[in-house]
Protein backbone atom coordinates (compact mmCIF):
# COMPACT_ATOMS: atom_id res chain seq x y z
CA UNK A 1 22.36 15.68 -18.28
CA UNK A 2 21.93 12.31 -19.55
CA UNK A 3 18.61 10.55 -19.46
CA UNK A 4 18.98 6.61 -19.42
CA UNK A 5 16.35 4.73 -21.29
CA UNK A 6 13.63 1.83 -20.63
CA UNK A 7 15.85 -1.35 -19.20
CA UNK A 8 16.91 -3.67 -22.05
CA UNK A 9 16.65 -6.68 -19.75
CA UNK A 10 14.49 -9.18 -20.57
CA UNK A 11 13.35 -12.45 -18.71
CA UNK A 12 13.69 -13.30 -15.59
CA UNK A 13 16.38 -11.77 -13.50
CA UNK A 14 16.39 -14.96 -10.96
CA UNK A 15 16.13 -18.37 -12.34
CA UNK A 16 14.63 -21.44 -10.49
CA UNK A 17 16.60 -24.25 -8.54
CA UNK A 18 16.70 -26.13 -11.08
CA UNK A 19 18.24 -23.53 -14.03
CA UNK A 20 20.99 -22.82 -11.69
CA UNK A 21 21.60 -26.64 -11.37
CA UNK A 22 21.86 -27.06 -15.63
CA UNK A 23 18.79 -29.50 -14.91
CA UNK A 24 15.79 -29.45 -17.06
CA UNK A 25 12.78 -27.17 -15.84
CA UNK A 26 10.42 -28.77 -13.53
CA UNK A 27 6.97 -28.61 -14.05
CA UNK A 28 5.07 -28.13 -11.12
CA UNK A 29 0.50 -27.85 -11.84
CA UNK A 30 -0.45 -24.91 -10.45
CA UNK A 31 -4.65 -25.12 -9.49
CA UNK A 32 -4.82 -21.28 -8.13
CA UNK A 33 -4.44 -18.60 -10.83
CA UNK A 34 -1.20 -16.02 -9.82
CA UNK A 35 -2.36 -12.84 -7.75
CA UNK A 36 -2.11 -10.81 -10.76
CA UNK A 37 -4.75 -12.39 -12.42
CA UNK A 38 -6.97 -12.37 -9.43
CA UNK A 39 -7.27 -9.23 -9.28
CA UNK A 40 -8.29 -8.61 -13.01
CA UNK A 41 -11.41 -11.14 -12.26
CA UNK A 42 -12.38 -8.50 -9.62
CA UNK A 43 -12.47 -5.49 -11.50
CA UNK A 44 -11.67 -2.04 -11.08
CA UNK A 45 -11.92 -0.87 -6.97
CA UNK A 46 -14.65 1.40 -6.22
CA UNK A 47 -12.94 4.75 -4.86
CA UNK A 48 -14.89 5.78 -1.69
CA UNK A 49 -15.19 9.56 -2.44
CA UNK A 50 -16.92 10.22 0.82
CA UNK A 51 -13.37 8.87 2.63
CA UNK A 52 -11.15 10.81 0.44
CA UNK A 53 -13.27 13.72 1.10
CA UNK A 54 -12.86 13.76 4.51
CA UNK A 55 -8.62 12.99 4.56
CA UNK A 56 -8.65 15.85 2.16
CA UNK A 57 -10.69 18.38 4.35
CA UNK A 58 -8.77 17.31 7.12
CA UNK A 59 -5.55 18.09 5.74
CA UNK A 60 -6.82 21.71 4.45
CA UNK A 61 -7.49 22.20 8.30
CA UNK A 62 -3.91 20.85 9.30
CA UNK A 63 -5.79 18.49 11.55
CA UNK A 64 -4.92 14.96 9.77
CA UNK A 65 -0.95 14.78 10.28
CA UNK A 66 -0.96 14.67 14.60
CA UNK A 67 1.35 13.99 17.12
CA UNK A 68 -0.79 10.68 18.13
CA UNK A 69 -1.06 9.75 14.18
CA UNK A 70 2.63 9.46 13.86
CA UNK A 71 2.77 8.13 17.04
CA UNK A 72 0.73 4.88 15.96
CA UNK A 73 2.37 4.94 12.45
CA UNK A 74 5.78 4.80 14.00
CA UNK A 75 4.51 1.73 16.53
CA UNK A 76 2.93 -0.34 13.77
CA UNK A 77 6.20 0.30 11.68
CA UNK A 78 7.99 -0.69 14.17
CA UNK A 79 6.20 -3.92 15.38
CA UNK A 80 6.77 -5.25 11.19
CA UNK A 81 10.35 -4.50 11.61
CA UNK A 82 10.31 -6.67 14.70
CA UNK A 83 8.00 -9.46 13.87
């Protein structure tokens, strides 16, 4: 079997307006920091033990996957696809 390594691509794959155009790069400020970076100011999320206790026992019992969960699942899939 042959295993394909890490991509070689570098950059961008999706330039801006104006580097398809041949134009100089625009600058444009930016005041809010990228999403990325808000999240580092945050910190690490807190992992609420009692919650993933409970999903955990539930699905030991078979009682967390139901016929109603799907159900709602499906509906709020559906209303993204639609929206």
């Amino acid at each position: 079997m042959h295993q394909h390594g890490p991509d070689p691509l570098v950059g961008p794959l999706r330039g801006t307006t104006s580097w398809w155009h041949g134009r100089p790069a625009e600058e444009t400020p930016t005041t809010e920091p990228a999403p990325a970076a808000r999240v580092r100011k945050r910190g690490p999320r807190k992992i609420r033990t009692e919650l993933v206790e409970r999903v955990r026992a539930e699905i030991e019992a078979g009682q967390y996957d139901t016929p109603e969960r799907f159900q709602a699942a499906l509906e709020r899939m559906m209303e993204k696809l639609w929206d």
